[in-house]
N, C-alpha and C. Protein backbone atom coordinates (compact mmCIF):
# COMPACT_ATOMS: atom_id res chain seq x y z
N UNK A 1 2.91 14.75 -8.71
CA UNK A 1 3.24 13.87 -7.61
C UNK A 1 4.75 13.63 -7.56
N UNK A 2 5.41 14.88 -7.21
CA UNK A 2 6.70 14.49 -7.34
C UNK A 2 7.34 13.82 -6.50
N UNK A 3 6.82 14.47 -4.79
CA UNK A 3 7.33 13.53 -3.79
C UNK A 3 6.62 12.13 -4.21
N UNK A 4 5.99 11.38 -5.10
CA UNK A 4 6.23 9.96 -4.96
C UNK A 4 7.25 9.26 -5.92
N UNK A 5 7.94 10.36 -6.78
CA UNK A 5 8.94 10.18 -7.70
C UNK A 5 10.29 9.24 -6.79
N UNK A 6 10.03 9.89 -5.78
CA UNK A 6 11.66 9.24 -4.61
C UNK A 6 11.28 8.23 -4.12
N UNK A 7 9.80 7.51 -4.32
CA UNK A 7 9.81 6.05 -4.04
C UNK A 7 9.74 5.33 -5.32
N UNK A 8 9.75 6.06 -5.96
CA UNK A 8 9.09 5.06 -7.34
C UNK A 8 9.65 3.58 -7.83
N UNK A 9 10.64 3.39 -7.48
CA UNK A 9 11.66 2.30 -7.42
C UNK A 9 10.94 1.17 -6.54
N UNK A 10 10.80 1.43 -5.28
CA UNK A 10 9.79 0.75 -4.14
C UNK A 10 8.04 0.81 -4.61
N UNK A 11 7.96 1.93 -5.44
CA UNK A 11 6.33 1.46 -5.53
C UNK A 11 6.35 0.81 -6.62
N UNK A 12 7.32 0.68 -7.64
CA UNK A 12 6.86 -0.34 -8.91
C UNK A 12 7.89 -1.47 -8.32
N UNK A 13 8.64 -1.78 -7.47
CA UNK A 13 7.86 -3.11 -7.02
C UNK A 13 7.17 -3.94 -6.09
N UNK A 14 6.57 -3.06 -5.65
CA UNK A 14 4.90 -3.75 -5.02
C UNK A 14 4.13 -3.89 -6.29
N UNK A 15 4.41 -3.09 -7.03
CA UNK A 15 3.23 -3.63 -8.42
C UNK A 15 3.53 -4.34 -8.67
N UNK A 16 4.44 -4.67 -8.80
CA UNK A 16 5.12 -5.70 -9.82
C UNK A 16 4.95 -7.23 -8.98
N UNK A 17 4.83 -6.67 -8.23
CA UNK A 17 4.58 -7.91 -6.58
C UNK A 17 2.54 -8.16 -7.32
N UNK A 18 2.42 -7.34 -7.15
CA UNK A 18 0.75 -7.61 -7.03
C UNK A 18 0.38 -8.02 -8.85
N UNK A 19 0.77 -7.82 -9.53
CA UNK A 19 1.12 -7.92 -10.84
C UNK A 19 1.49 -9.76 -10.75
N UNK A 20 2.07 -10.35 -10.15
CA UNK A 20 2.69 -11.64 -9.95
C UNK A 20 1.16 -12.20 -9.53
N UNK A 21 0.86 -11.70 -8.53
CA UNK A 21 -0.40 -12.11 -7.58
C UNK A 21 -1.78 -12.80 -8.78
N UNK A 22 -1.90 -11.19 -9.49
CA UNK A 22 -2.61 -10.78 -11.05
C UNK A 22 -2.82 -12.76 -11.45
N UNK A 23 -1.41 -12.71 -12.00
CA UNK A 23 -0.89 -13.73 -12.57
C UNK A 23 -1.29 -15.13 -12.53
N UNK A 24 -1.06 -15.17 -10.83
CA UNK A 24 -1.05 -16.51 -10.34
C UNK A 24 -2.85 -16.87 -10.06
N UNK A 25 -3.50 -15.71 -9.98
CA UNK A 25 -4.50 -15.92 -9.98
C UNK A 25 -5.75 -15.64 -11.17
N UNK A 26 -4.99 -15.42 -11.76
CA UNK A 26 -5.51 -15.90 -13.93
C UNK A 26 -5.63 -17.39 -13.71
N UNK A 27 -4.05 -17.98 -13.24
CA UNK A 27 -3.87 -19.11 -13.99
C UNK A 27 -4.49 -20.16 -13.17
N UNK A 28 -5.19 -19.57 -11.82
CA UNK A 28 -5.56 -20.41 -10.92
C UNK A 28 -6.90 -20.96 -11.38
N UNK A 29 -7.18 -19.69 -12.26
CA UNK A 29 -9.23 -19.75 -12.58
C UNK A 29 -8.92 -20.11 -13.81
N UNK A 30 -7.71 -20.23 -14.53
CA UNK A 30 -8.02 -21.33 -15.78
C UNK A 30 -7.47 -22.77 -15.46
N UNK A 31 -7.43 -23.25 -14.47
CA UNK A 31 -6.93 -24.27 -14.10
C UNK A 31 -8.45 -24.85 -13.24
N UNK A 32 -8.98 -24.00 -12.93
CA UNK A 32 -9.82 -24.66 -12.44
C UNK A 32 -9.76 -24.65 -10.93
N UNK A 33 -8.81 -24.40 -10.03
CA UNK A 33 -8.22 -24.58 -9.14
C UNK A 33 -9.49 -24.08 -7.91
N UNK A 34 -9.42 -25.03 -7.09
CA UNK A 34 -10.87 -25.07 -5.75
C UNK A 34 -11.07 -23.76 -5.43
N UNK A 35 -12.41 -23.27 -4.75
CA UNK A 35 -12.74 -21.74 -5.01
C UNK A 35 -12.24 -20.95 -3.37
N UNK A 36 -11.66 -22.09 -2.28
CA UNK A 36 -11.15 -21.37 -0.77
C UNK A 36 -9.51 -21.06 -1.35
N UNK A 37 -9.07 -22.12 -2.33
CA UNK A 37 -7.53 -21.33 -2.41
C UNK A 37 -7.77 -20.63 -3.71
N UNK A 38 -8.51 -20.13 -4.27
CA UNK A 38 -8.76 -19.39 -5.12
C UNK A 38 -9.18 -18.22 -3.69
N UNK A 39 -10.17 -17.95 -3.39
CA UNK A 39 -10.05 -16.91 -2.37
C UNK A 39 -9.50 -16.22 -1.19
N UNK A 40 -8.23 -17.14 -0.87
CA UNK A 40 -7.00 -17.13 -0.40
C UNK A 40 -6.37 -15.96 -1.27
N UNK A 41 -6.10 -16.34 -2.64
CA UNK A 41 -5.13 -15.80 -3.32
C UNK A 41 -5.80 -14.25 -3.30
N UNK A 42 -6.94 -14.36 -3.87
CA UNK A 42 -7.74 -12.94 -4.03
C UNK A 42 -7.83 -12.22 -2.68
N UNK A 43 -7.74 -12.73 -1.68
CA UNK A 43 -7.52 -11.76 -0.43
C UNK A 43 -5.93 -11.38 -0.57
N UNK A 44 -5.31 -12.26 -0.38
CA UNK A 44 -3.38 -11.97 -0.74
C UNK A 44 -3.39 -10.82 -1.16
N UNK A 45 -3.80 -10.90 -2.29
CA UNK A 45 -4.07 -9.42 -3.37
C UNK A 45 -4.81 -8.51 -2.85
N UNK A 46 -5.90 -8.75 -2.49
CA UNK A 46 -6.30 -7.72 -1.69
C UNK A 46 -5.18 -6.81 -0.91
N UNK A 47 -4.79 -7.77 0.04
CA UNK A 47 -4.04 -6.82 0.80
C UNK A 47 -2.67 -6.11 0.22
N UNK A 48 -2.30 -7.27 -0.14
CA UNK A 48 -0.94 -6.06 -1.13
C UNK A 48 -1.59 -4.76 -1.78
N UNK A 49 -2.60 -5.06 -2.27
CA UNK A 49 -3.18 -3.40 -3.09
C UNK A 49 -3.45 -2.75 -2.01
N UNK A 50 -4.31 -2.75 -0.98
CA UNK A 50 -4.35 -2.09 0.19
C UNK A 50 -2.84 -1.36 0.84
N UNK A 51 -1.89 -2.40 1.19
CA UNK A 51 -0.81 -1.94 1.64
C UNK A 51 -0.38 -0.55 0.75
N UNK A 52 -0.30 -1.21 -0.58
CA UNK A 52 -0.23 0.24 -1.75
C UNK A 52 -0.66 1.63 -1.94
N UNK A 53 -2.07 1.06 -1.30
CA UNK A 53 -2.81 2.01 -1.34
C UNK A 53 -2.26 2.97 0.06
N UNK A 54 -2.19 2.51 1.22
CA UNK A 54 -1.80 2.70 1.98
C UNK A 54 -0.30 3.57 1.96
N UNK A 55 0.70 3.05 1.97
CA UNK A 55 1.71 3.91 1.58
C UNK A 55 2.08 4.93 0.32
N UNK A 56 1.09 5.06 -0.32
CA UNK A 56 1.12 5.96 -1.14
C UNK A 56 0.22 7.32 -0.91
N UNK A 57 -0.82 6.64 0.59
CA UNK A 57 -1.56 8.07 1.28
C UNK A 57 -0.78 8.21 2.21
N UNK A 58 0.40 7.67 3.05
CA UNK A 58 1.06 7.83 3.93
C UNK A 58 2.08 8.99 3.76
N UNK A 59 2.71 8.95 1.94
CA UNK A 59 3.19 9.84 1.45
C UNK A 59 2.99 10.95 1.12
N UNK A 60 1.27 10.66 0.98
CA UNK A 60 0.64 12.24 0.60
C UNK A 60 0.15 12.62 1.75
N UNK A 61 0.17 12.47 3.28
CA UNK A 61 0.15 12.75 4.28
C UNK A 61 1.12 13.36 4.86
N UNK A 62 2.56 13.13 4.45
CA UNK A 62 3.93 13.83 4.77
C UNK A 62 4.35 14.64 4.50
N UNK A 63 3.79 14.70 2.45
CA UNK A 63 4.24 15.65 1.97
C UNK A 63 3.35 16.90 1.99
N UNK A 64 2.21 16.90 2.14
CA UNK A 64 1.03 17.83 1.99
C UNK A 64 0.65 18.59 3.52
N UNK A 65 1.46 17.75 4.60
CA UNK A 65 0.53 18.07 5.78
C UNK A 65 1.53 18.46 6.82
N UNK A 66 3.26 17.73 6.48
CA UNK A 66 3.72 18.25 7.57
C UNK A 66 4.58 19.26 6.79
N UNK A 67 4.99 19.91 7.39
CA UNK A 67 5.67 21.19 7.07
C UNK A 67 7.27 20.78 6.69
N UNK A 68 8.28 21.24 5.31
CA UNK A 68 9.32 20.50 5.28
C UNK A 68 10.01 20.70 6.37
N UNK A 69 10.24 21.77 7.21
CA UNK A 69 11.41 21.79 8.61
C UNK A 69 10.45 20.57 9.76
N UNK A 70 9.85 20.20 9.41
CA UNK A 70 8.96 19.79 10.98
C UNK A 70 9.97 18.59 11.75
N UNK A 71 10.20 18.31 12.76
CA UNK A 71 11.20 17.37 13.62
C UNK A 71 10.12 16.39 13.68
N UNK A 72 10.97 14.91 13.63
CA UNK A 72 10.26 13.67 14.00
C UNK A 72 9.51 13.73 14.81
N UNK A 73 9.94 14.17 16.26
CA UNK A 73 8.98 14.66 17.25
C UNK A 73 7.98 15.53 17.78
N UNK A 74 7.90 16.34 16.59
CA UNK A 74 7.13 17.39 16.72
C UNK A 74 5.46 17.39 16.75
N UNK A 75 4.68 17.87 17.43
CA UNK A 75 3.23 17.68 17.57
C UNK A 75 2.98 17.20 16.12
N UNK A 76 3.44 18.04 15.14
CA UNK A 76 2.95 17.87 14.06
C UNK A 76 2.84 16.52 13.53
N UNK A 77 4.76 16.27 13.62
CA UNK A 77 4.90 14.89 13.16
C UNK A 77 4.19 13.94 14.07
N UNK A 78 4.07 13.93 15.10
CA UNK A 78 3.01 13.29 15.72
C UNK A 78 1.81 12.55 15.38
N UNK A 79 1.07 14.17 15.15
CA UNK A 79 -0.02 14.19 14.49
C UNK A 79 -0.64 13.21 13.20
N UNK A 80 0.45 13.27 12.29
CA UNK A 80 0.63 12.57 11.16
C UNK A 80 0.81 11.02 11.21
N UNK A 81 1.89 10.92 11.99
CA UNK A 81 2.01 9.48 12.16
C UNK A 81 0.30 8.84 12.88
N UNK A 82 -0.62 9.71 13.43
CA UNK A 82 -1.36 9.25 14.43
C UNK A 82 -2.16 8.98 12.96
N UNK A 83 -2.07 9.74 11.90
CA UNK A 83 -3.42 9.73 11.13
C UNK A 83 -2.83 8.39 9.99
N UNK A 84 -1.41 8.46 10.21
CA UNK A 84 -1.11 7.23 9.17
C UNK A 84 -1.60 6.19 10.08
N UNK A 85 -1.42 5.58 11.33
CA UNK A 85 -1.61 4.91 11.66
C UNK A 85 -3.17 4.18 11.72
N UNK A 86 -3.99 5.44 11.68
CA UNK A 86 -5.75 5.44 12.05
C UNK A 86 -5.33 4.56 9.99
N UNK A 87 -4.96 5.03 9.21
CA UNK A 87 -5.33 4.70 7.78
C UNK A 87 -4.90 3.37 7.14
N UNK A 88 -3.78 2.80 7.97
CA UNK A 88 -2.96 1.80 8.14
C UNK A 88 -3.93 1.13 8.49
N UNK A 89 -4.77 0.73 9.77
CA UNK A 89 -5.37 0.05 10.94
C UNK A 89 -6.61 -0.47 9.78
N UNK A 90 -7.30 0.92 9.42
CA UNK A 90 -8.50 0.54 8.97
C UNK A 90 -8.91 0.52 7.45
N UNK A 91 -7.72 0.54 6.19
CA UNK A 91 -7.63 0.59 5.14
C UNK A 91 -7.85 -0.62 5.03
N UNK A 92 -7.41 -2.07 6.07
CA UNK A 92 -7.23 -3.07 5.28
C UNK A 92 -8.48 -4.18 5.64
């Protein structure tokens, strides 16, 4: 996975983001803390991992599918953006 080597900086910290999330919601369920902002937090997280998940198929959609010469505008790139978008919409 080398093309995700050139984000790697940006993807460890969304972990590190969702890792915080991890955190706050340990300390929420040893605290005892009411079970709607307890499921607040666990959706939060949800979606940050989603987003993750998300841009890390967005990447393997670019690198695997469009061709390296392909132009922003090109059917292709098109194409791609149409399928990031379909994965974006309904990943989360």
């Amino acid at each position: 996975m080398s093309h995700i080597a050139g984000a790697q900086k940006e993807l460890i910290a969304r972990i590190n983001r969702i890792q915080g999330q991890l955190d706050g919601i340990r300390e929420a369920v040893q605290e005892g803390e009411e079970c709607g902002s307890l499921l607040q937090q666990v959706a939060a997280c949800r979606g940050a991992i989603n987003g993750l998940m998300a841009e890390i198929i967005e990447r393997e959609i670019r690198f695997h599918v469009l061709p390296a010469d392909a132009r922003a505008n090109s059917p292709e790139a098109q194409a791609a953006n149409e399928v990031v978008d379909y994965v974006r919409r309904y990943i989360k």
